[in-house]
Protein backbone atom coordinates (compact mmCIF):
# COMPACT_ATOMS: atom_id res chain seq x y z
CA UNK A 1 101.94 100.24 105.54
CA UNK A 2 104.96 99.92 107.93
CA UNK A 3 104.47 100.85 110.71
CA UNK A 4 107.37 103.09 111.35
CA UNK A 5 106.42 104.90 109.39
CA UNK A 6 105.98 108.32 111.26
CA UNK A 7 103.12 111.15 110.68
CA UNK A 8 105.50 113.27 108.64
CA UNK A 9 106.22 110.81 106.16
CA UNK A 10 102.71 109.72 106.05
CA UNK A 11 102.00 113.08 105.60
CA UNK A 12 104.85 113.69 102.38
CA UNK A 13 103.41 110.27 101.16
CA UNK A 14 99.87 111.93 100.35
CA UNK A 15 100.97 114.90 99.35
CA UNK A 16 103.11 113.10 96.95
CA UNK A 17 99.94 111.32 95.97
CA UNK A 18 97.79 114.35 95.57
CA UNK A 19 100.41 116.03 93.26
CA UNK A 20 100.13 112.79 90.88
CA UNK A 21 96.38 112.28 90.96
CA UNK A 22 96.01 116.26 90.42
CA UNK A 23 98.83 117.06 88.57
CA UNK A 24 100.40 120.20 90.28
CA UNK A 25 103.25 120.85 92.44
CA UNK A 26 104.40 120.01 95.86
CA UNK A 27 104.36 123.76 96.96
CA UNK A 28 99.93 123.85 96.65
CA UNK A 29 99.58 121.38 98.74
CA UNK A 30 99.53 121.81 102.40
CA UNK A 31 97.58 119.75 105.68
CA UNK A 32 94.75 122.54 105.13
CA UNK A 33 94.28 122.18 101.14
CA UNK A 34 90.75 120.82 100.35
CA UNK A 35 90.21 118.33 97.67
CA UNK A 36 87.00 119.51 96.53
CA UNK A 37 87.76 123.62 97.27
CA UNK A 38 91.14 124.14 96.45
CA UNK A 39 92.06 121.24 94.04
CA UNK A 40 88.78 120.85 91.80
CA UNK A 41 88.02 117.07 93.07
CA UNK A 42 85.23 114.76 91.08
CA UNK A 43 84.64 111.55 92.00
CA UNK A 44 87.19 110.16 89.50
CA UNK A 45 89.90 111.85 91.52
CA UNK A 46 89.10 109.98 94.34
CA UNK A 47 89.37 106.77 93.09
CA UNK A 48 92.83 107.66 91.64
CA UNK A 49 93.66 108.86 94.77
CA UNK A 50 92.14 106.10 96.72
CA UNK A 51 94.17 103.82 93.92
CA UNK A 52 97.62 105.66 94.78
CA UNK A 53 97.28 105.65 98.55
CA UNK A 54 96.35 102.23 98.66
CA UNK A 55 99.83 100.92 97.41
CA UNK A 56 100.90 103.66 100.32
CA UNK A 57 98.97 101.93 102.71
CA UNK A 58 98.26 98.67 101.99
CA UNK A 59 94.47 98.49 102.02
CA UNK A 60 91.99 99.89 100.89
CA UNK A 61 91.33 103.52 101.14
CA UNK A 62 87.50 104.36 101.62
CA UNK A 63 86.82 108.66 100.81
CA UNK A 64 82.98 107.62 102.14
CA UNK A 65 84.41 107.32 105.32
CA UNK A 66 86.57 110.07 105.11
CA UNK A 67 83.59 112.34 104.56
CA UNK A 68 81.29 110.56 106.76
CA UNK A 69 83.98 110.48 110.10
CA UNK A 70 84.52 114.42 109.22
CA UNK A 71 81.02 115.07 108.94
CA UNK A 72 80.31 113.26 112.59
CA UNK A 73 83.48 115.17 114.19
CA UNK A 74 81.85 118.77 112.37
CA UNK A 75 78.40 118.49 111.50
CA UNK A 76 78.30 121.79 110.33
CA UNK A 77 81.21 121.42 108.15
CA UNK A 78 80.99 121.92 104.14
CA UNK A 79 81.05 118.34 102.77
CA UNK A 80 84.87 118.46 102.11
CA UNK A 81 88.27 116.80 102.79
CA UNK A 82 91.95 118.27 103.41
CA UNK A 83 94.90 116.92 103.31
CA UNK A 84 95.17 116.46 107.05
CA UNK A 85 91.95 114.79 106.97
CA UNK A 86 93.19 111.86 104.88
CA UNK A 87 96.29 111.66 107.15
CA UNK A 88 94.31 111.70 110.17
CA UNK A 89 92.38 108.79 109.13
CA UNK A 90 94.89 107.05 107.46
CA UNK A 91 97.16 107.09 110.87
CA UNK A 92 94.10 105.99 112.85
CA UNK A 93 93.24 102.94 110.76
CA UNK A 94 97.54 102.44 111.28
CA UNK A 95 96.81 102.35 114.75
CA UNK A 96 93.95 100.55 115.19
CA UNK A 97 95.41 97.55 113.27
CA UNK A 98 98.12 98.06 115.31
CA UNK A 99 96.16 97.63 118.49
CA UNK A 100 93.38 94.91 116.43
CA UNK A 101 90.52 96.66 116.40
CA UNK A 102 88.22 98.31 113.84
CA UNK A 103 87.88 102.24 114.83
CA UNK A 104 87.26 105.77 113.52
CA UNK A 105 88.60 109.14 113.33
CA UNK A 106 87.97 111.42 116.09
């Protein structure tokens, strides 16, 4: 992924992805939208998704770890993922290569 890429357009980037993989439009889906909740997620969604984001990216794109880093950060959480969530984790894998190092969200 370059990394010039700013949060915004990282942001537009996986909404832009979500609207393919789910087919609807741009204006239901927002930072808070849940995969699983609000857009009807199985686990073949997520590895279209994980397919789309990783020609985003540049790597691969792990949902496992996505749950499991949002599950450590709110244990009390219902197992699911928003929007935000994948750009929160995609932008800290962006900066940990950045800086060389292997870390999580949160």
């Amino acid at each position: 992924m370059n990394q010039s890429v700013n949060t915004q357009e990282l942001l537009a980037e996986v909404e832009k992805a979500i609207c393919n993989v789910f087919r609807v439009n741009e204006a239901e889906v927002q930072p808070g939208t849940t995969l699983i909740g609000d857009l009807g997620a199985e686990s073949i969604d997520f590895l279209d998704l994980g397919c789309d984001l990783e020609k985003v990216v540049e790597e691969e794109v792990d949902f496992r770890k996505i749950f499991q880093e949002k599950r450590e950060r709110v244990p009390a959480a219902v197992p699911d993922v928003s929007v935000q969530d994948v750009v929160d984790y995609l932008q800290a894998r962006r900066q940990a290569r950045s800086c060389g190092q292997e870390v999580g969200v949160g």
